[in-house]
Structures are given as C-alpha cells and as structure tokens.
C-alpha atoms as a PDB file:
ATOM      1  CA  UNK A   1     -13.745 -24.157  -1.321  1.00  0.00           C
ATOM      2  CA  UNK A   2     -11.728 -22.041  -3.921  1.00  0.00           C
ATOM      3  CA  UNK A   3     -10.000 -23.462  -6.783  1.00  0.00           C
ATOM      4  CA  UNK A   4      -6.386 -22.694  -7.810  1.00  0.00           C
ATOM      5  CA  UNK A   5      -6.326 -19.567  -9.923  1.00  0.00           C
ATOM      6  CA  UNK A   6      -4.811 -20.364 -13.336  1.00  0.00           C
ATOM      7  CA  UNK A   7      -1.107 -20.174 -14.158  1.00  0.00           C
ATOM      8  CA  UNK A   8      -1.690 -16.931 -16.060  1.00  0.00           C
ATOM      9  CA  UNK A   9      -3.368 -15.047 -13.179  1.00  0.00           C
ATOM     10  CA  UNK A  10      -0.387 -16.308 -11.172  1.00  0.00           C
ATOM     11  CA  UNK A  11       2.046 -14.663 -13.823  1.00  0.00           C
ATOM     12  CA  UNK A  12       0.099 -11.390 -13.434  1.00  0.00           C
ATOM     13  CA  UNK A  13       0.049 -11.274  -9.230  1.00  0.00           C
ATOM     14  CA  UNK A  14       3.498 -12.707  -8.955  1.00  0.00           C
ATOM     15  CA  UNK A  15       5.390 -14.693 -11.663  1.00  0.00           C
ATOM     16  CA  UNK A  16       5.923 -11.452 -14.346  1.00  0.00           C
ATOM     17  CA  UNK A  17       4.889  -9.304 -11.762  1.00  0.00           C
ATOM     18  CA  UNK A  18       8.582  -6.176 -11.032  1.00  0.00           C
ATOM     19  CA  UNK A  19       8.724  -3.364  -9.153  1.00  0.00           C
ATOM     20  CA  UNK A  20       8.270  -0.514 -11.281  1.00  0.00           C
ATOM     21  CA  UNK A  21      10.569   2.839 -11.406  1.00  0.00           C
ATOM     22  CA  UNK A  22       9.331   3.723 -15.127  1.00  0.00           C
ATOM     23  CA  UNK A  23       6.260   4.542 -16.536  1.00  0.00           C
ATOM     24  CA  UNK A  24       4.164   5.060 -19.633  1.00  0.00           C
ATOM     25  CA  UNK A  25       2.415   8.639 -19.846  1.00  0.00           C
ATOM     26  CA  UNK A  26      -0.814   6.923 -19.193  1.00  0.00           C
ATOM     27  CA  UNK A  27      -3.917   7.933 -16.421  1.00  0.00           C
ATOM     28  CA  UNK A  28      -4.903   6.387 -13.919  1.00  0.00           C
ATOM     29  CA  UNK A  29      -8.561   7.082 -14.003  1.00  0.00           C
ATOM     30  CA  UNK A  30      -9.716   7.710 -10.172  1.00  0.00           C
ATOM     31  CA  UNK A  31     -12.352   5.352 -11.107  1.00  0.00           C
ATOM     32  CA  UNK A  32      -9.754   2.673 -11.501  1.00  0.00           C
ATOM     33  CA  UNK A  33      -8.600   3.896  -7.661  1.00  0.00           C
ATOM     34  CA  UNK A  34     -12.359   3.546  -6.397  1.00  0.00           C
ATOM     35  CA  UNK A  35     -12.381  -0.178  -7.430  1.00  0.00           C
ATOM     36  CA  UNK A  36      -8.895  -0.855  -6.133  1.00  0.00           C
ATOM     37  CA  UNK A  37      -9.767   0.314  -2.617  1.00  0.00           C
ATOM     38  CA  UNK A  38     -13.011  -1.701  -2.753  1.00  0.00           C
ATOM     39  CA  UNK A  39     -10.799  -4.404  -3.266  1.00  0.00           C
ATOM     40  CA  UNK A  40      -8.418  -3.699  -0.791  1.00  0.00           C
ATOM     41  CA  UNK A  41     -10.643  -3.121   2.054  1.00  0.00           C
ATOM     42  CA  UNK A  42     -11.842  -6.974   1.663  1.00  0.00           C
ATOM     43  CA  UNK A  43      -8.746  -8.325   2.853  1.00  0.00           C
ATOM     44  CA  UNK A  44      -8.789  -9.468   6.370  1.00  0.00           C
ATOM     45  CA  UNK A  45      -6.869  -7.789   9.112  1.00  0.00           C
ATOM     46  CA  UNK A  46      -7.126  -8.757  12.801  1.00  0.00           C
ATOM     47  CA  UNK A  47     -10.959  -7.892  14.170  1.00  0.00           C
ATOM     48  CA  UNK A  48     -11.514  -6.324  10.882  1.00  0.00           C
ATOM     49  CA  UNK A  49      -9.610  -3.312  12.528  1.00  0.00           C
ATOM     50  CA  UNK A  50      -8.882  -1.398   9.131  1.00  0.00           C
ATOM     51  CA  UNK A  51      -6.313   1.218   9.827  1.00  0.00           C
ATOM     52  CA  UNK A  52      -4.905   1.844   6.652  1.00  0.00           C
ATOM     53  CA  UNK A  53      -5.772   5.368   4.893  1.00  0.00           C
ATOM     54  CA  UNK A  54      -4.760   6.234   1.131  1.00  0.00           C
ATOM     55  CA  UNK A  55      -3.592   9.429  -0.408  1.00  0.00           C
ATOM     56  CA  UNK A  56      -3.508   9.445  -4.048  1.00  0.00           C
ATOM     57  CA  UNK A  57      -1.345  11.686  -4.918  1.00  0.00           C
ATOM     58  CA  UNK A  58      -2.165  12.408  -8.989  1.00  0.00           C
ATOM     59  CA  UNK A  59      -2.471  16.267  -9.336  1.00  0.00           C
ATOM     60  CA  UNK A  60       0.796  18.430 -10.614  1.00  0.00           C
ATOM     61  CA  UNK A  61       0.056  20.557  -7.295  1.00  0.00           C
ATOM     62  CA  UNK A  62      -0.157  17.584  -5.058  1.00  0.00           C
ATOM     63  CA  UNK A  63       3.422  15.973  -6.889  1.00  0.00           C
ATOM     64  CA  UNK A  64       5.372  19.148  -5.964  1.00  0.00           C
ATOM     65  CA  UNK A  65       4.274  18.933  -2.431  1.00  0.00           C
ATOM     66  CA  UNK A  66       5.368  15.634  -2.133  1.00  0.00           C
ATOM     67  CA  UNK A  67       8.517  16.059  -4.572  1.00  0.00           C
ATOM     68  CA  UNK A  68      11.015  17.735  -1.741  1.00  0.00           C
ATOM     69  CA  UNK A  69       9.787  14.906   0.803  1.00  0.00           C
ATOM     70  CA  UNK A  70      11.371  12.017  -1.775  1.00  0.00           C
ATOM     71  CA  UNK A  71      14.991  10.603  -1.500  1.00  0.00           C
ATOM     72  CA  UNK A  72      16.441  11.895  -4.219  1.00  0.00           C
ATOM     73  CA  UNK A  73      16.716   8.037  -5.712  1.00  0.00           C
ATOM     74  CA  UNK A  74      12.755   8.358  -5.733  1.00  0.00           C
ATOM     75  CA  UNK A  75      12.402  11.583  -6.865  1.00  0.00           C
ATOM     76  CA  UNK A  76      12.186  11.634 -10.650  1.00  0.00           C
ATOM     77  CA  UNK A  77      10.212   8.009 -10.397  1.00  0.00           C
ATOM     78  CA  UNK A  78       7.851   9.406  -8.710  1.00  0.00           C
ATOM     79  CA  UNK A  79       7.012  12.182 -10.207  1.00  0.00           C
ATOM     80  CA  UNK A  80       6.913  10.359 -13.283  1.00  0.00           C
ATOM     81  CA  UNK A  81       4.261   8.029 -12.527  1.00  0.00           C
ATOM     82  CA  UNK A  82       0.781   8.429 -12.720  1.00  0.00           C
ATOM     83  CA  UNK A  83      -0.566   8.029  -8.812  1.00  0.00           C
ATOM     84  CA  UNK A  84       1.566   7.297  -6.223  1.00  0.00           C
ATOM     85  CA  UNK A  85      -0.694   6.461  -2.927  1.00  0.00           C
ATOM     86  CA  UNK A  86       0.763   7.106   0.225  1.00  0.00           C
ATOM     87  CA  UNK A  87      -0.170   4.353   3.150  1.00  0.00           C
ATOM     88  CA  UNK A  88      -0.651   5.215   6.098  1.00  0.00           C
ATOM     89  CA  UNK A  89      -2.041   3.904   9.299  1.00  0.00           C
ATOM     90  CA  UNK A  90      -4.252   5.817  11.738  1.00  0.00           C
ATOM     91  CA  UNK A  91      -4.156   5.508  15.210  1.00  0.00           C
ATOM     92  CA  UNK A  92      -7.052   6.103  15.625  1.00  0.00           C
ATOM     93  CA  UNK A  93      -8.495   2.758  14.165  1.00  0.00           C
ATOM     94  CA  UNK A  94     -10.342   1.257  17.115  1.00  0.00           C
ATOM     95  CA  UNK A  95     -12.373   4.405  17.441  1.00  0.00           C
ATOM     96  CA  UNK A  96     -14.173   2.746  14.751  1.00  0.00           C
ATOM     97  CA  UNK A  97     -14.213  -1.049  15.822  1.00  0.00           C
ATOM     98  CA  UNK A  98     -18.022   0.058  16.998  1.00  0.00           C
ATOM     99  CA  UNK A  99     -18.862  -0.286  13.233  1.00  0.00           C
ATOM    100  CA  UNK A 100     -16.137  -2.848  11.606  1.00  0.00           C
ATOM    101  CA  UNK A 101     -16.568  -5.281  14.580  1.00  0.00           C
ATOM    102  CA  UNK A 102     -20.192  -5.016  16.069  1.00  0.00           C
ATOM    103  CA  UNK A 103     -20.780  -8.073  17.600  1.00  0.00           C
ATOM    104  CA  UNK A 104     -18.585  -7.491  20.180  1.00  0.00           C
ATOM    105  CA  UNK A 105     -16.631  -4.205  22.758  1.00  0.00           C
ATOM    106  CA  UNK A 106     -13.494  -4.451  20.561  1.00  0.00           C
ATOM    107  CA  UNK A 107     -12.766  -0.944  21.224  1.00  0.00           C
ATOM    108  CA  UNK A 108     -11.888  -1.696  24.742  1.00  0.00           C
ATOM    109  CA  UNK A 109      -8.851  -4.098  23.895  1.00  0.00           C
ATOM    110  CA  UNK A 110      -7.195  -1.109  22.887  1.00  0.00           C
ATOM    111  CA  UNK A 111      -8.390   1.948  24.595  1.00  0.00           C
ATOM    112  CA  UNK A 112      -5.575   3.504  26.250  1.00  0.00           C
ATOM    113  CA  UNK A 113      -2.676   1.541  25.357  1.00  0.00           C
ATOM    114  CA  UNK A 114      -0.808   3.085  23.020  1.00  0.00           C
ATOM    115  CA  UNK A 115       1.495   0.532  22.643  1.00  0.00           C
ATOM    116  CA  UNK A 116      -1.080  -2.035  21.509  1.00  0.00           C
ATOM    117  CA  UNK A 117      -2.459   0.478  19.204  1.00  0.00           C
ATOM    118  CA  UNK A 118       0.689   1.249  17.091  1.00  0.00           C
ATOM    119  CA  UNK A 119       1.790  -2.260  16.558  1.00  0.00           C
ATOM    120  CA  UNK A 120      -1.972  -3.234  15.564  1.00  0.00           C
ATOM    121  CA  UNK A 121      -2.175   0.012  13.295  1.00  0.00           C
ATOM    122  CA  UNK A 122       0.865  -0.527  11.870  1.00  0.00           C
ATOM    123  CA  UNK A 123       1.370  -4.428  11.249  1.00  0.00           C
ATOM    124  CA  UNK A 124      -2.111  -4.383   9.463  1.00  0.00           C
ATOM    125  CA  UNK A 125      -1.894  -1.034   7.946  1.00  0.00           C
ATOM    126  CA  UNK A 126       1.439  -3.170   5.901  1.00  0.00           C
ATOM    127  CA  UNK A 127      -1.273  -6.424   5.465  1.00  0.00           C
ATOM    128  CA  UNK A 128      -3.549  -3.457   3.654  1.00  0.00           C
ATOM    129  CA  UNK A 129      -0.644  -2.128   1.417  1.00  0.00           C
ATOM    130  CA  UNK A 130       0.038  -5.718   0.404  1.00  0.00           C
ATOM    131  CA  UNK A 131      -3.700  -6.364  -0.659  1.00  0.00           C
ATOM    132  CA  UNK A 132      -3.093  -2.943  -2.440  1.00  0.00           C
ATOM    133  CA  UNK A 133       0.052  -4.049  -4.823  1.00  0.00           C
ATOM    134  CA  UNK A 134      -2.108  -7.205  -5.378  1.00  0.00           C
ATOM    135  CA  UNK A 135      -5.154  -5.891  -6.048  1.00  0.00           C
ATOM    136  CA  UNK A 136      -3.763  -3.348  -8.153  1.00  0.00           C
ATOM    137  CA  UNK A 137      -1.866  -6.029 -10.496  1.00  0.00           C
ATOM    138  CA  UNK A 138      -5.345  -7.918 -10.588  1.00  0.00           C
ATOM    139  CA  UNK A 139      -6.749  -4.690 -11.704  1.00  0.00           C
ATOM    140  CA  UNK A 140      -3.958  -4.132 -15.096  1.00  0.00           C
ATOM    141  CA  UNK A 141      -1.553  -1.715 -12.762  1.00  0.00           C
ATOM    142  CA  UNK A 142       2.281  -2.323 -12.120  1.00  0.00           C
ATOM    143  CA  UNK A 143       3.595  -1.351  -8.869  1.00  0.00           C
ATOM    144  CA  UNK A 144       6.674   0.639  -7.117  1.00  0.00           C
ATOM    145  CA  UNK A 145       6.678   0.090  -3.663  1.00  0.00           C
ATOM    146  CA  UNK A 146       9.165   1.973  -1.173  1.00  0.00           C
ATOM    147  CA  UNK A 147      10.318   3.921   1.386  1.00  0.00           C
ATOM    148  CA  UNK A 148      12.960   6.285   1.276  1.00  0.00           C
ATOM    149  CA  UNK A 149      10.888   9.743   2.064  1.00  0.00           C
ATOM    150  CA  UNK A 150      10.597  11.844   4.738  1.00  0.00           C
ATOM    151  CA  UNK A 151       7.788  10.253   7.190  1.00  0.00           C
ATOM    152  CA  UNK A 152       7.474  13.180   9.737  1.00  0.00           C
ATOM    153  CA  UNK A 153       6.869  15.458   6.458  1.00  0.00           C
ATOM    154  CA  UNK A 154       4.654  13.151   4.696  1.00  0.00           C
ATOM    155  CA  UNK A 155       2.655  12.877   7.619  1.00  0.00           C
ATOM    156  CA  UNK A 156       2.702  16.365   8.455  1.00  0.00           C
ATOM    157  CA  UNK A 157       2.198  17.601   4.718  1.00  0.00           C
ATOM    158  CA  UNK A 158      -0.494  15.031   4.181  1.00  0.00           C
ATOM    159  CA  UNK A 159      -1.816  13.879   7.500  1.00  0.00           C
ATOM    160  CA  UNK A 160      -2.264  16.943   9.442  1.00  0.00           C
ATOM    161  CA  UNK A 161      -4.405  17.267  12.035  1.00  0.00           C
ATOM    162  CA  UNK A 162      -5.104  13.819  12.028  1.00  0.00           C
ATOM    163  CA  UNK A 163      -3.737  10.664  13.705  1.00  0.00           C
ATOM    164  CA  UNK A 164      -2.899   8.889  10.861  1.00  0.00           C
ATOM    165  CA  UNK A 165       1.181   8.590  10.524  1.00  0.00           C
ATOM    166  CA  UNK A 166       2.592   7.143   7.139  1.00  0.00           C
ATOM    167  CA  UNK A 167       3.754   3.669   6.291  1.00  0.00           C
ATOM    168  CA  UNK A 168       5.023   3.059   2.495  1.00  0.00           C
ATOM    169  CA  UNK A 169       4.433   4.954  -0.403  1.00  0.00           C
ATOM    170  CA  UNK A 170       3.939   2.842  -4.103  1.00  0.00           C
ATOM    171  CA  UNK A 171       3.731   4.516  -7.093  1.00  0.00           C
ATOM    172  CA  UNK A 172       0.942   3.318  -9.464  1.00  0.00           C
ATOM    173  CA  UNK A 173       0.879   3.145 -13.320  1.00  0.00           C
ATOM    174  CA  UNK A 174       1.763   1.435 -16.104  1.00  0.00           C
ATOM    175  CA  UNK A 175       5.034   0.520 -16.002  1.00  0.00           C
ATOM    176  CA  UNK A 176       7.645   0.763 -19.129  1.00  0.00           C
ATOM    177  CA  UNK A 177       9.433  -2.458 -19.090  1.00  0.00           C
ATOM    178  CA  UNK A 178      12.526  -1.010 -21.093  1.00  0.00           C
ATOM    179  CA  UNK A 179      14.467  -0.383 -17.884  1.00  0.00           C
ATOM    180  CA  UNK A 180      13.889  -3.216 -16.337  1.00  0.00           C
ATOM    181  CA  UNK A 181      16.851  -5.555 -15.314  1.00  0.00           C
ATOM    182  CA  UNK A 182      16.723  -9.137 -14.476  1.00  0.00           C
ATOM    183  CA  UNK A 183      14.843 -10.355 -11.719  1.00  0.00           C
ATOM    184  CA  UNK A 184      16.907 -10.269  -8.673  1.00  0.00           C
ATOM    185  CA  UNK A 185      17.600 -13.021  -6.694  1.00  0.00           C
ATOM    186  CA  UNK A 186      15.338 -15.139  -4.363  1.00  0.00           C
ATOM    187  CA  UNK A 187      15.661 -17.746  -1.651  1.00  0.00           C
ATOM    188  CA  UNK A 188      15.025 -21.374  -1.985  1.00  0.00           C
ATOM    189  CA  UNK A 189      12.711 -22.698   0.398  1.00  0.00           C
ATOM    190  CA  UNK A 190      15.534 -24.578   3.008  1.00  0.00           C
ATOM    191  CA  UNK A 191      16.835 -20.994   3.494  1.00  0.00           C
ATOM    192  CA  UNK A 192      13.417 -19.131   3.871  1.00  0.00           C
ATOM    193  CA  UNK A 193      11.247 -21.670   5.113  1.00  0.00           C
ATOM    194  CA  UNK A 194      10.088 -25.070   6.918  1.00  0.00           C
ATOM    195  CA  UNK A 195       7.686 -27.278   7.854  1.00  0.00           C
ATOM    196  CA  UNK A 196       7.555 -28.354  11.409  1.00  0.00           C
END
C-alpha cells in the first residue's frame, strides 16, 4: 500500500501546476529527457501495449522544420521553448506485444484489425502523454500541451516511413510565470462527476 503524497508534491503535479506558453532561456539537458521517458514508460496501458513514440524536438534545425507545421497561435511558443516532444502513437504497437506481454499471444487480439489497432494505439498513446506532463512536473519541468498543428505534416516530416501517426505535441521548459493569467475555471464535482 502507498501513502498519500504530501500536499506540496500535490501543488507541484496539480495544485500550482499551468499550462505554459512562456519560457525562461533555460536547457533542457537530454539527460533530463532520458529520465522522463524512463518514467513515462512505467505507467500502465492496456497489456502493457506501449504505443507511444517521442520526438524531441530541441535543435534550431529541427524547430524550423516543425515551425511552418504550427498554428500560428503556437508558433512563437513553440519555438521559444526549450523541447517540445511530439506524441505520437504507432500502429504498429502489437508487433511488439511478443516482448511487452510474454506470457501470453497478445499479438493475435489485434492482428489484422485495423480498427482495434487505432483506437488501442491511440487511447493509450494519450494515457502515455499524460504520464509525460506528470512525470515531467515531478521531474522540475512546466508543461504546454496542445494541438493546433498540422498532423499529416508532422507525421510526414517526422514520422516517415514509419507507422507511427502523431497525437499532441507539449512543449517542455521552464516556464516564465509573468504571463500567466488566472487559473481558468473548473467544474465542481455534481457537474463532472458521481458515485453510483
């Protein structure tokens, strides 16, 4: 049994935890992006499927190829922040079941249905980029989540020759809280949730 993290940990993950659209000129060492994915990859996703791939996109060169893919809302954020990881999903996930889920033909639930496969890939491709904003709070990093690019040329600019079709981007830094405007809104529980 776990105990309750403390209050402040809560703060950190959720409480003073914003979506980010400005940064502080400040790396993101890829060492930093090594230990986020090992934490990722520990949360669970149904049979341990896995079909979530990451591009960190840090390099001037790699920015400019993803610059004219960007709403222009995203643009400037974007290319002012130190990583932003694109999430995608691949397709191609249950090729690997062999490995992730051993103990059993799990590769056969989805071999040749195409259907099955994109929902799978892409419900737990979004658990995956979840764990990632998490994670990445847990690790000292503020978050931007969004959409709002091109998909077919993020996948194609990115992704080619693959199988692997993009999700969500989230840009990754640390974030410059002079922007920032009041928290927006949330539900109360009545109007989001019950107990049956």
């Amino acid at each position: 049994m776990t105990d309750k993290l403390p209050g402040a940990s809560l703060d950190q993950l959720f409480r003073d935890a914003r979506t980010r659209g400005a940064w502080h000129d400040k790396d993101v060492p890829d060492a930093l992006l090594h230990e986020l994915v090992d934490l990722v990859k520990l949360g669970p996703t149904s049979g341990n499927c896995s079909p979530a791939r990451f591009v960190f996109v840090k390099s001037p060169e790699a920015k400019e190829r993803l610059k004219p893919l960007l709403s222009e809302g995203n643009r400037d954020k974007t290319m002012k922040a130190p990583a932003c990881v694109i999430i995608g999903y691949d397709l191609d996930f249950y090729e690997h079941l062999p490995k992730l889920f051993p103990h059993t033909d799990a590769k056969s639930w989805f071999a040749g249905k195409p259907e099955k496969i994109a929902e799978t890939a892409f419900r737990n491709s979004s658990l995956q980029g979840a764990y990632l904003i998490l994670a990445a709070r847990a690790l000292g990093l503020d978050c931007g989540p969004m959409s709002g690019f091109d998909t077919a040329g993020v996948d194609q600019e990115f992704f080619a020759g693959t199988k692997v079709k993009s999700n969500f981007l989230c840009n990754l830094g640390y974030g410059d809280d002079s922007p920032l405007r009041p928290r927006s809104p949330r539900f109360d529980f009545d109007e989001m949730a019950r107990i049956v």
